[in-house]
Protein backbone atom coordinates (compact mmCIF):
# COMPACT_ATOMS: atom_id res chain seq x y z
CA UNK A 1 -2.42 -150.96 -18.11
CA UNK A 2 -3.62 -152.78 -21.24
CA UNK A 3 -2.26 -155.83 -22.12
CA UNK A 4 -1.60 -156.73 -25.76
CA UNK A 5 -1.34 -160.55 -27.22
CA UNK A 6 1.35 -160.71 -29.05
CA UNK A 7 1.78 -163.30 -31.60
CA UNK A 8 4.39 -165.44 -30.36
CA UNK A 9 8.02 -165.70 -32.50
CA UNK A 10 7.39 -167.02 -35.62
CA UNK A 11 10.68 -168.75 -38.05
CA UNK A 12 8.16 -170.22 -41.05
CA UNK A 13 5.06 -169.82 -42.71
CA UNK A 14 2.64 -171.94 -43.61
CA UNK A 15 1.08 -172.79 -47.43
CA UNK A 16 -1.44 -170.01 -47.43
CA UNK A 17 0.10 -167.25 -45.07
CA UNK A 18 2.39 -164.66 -46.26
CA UNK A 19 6.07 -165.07 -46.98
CA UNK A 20 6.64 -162.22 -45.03
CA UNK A 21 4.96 -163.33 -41.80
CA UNK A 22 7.91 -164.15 -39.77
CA UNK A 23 9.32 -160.46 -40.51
CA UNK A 24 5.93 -158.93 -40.19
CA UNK A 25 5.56 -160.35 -36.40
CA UNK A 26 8.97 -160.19 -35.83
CA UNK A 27 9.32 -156.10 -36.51
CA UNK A 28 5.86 -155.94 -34.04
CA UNK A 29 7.50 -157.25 -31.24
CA UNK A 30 10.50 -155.32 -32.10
CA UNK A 31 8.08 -152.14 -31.61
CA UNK A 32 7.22 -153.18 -28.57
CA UNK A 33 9.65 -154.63 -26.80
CA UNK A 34 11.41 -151.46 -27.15
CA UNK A 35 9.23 -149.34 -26.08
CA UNK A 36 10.34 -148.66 -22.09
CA UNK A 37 6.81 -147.85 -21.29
CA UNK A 38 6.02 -151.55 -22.30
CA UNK A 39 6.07 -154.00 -19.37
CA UNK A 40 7.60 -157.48 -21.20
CA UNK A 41 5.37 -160.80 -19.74
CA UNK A 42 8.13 -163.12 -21.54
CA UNK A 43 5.11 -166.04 -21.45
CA UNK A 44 7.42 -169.63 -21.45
CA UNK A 45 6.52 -172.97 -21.11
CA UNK A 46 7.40 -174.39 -18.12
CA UNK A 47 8.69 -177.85 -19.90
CA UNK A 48 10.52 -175.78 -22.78
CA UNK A 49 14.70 -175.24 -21.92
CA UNK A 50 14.67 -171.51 -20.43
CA UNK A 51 18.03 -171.66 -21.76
CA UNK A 52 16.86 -172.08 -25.50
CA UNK A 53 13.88 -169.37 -25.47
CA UNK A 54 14.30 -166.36 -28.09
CA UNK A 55 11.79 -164.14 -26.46
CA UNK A 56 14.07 -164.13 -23.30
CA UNK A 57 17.18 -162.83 -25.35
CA UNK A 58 14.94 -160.68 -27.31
CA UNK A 59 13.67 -159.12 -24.18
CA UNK A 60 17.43 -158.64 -22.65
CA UNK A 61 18.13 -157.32 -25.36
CA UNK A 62 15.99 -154.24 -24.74
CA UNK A 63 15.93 -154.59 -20.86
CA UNK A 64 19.23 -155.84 -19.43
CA UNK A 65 18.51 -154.27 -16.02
CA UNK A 66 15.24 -156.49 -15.89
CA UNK A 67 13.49 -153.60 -14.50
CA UNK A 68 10.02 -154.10 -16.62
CA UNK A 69 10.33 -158.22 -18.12
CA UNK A 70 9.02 -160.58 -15.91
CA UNK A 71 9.35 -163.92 -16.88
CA UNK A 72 5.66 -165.91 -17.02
CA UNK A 73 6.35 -169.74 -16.57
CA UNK A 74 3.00 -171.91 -18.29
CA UNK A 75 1.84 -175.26 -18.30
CA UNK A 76 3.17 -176.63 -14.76
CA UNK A 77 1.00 -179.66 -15.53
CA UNK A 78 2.63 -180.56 -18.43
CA UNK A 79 6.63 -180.65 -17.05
CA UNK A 80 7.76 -184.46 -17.51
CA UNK A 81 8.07 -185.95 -14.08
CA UNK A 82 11.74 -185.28 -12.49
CA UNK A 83 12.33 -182.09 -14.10
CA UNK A 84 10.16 -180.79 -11.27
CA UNK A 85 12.81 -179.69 -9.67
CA UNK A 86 14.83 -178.08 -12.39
CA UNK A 87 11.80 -175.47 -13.31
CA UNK A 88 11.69 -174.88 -9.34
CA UNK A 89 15.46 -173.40 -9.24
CA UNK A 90 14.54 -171.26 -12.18
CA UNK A 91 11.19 -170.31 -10.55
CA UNK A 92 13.06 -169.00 -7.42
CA UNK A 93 15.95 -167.42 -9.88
CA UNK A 94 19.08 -169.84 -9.09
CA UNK A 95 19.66 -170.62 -12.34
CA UNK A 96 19.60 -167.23 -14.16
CA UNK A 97 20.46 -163.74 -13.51
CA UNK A 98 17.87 -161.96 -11.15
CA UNK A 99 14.89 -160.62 -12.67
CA UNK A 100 13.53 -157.23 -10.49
CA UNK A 101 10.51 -158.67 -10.15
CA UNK A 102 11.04 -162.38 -10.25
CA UNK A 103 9.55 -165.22 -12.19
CA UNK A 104 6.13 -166.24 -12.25
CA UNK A 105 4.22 -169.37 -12.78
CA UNK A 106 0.49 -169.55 -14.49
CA UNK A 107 -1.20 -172.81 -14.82
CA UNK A 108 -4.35 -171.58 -17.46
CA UNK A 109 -7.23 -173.62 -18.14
CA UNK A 110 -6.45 -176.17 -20.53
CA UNK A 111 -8.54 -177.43 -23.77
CA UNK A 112 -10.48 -179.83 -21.73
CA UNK A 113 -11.77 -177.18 -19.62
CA UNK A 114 -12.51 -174.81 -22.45
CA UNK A 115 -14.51 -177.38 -24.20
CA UNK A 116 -16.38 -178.22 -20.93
CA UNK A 117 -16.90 -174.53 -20.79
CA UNK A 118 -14.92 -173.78 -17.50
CA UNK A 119 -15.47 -170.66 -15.90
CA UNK A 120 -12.83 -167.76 -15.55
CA UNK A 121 -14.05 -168.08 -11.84
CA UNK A 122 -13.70 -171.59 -11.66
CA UNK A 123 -10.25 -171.69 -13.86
CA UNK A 124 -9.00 -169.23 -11.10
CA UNK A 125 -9.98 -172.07 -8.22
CA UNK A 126 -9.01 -175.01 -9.56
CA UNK A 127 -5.34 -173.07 -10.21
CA UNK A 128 -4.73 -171.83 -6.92
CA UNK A 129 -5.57 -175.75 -5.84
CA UNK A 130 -3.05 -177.03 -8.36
CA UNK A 131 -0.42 -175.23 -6.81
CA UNK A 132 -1.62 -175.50 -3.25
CA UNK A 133 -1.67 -178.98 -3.56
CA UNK A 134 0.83 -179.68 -6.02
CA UNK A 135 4.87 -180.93 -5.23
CA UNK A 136 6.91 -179.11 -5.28
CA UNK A 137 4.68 -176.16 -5.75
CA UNK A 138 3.36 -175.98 -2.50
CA UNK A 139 6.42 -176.66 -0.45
CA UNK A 140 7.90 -173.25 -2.35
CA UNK A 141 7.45 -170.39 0.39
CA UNK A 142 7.04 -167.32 -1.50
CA UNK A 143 3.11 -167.82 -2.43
CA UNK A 144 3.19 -165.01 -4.50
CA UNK A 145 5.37 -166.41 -7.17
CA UNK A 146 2.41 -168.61 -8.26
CA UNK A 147 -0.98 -167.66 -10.15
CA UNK A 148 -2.92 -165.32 -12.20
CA UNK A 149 -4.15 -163.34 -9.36
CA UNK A 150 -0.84 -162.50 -8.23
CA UNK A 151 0.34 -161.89 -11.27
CA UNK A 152 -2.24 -159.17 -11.47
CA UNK A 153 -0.98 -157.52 -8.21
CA UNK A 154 3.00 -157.74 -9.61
CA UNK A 155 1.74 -156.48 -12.69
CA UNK A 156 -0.20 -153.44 -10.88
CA UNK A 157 3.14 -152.64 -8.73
CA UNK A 158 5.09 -152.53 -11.82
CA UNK A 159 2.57 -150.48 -13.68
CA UNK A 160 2.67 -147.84 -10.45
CA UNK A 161 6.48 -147.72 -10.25
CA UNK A 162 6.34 -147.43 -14.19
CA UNK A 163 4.51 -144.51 -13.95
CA UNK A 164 6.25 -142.76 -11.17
CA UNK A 165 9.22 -142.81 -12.87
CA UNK A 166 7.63 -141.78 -16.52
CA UNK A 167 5.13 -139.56 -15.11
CA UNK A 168 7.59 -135.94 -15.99
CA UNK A 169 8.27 -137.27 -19.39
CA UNK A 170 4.56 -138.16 -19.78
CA UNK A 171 3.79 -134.27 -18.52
CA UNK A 172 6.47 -132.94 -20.80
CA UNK A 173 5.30 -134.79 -24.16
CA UNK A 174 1.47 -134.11 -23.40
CA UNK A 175 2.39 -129.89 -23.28
């Protein structure tokens, strides 16, 4: 499993990038995205509308079964206080279609931590606390919803049942 950064949607350019940027990225992800071997991590900010996000429709558009996008929820810290509750019931999928393997939620080190030069290690600890101590984070049942290191174990699952399913195909194209 390798995971590739994509650059994330892009509607303008700026005074010295190319006029063609926004097609440029846009026809990368278009590569990818459709590409059923390609697990989708549709990476959204958790205080951004769901409702509003273009990678989302972009990656229904090439997986309306769900089977390999799983939406990534960021920046739990940041969600303006009483909208809590809101990215909770689209954490737990009640307020979208189901998603095979469910939503997730990240919290990544943040720019403060970076410039204090934060370990990985550390970065790792200090997120499982957030959401072990955080409402209404840690009231939510299903643990593995929450945090990089889980998101590692979905993303291994997915990556075996991925394989299972391509592995003739894979045989067939290397002969």
């Amino acid at each position: 499993l390798t995971l590739i950064d994509l650059p994330g949607i892009v509607r303008s350019h700026g005074k010295d990038e190319s006029a063609s940027l926004s097609d440029d990225i846009q026809s990368l992800l278009t590569d990818y995205l459709k590409n059923p071997r390609c697990v989708i991590l549709a990476v959204l900010p958790a205080n951004v509308d769901f409702h509003n996000s273009q990678i989302m429709a972009e990656a229904l558009k090439v997986d309306p079964a769900t089977k390999r996008t799983i939406p990534v929820l960021t920046k739990p810290d940041l969600i303006d206080a009483g909208a809590e509750g809101s990215v909770k019931e689209l954490l737990l999928g009640h307020k979208t279609q189901d998603f095979e393997m469910g939503f997730h939620m990240v919290k990544g080190r943040g720019q403060d931590a970076l410039n204090n030069k934060t370990t990985i290690e550390e970065g790792l600890s200090q997120e499982a606390a957030f959401f072990g101590n955080t409402e209404p984070w840690r009231g939510v049942e299903d643990k593995t919803l929450f945090g990089t290191k889980n998101l590692r174990m979905k993303l291994g699952e997915l990556q075996m049942r991925l394989i299972r399913v391509s592995f003739e195909a894979i045989v067939s194209e290397i002969k």
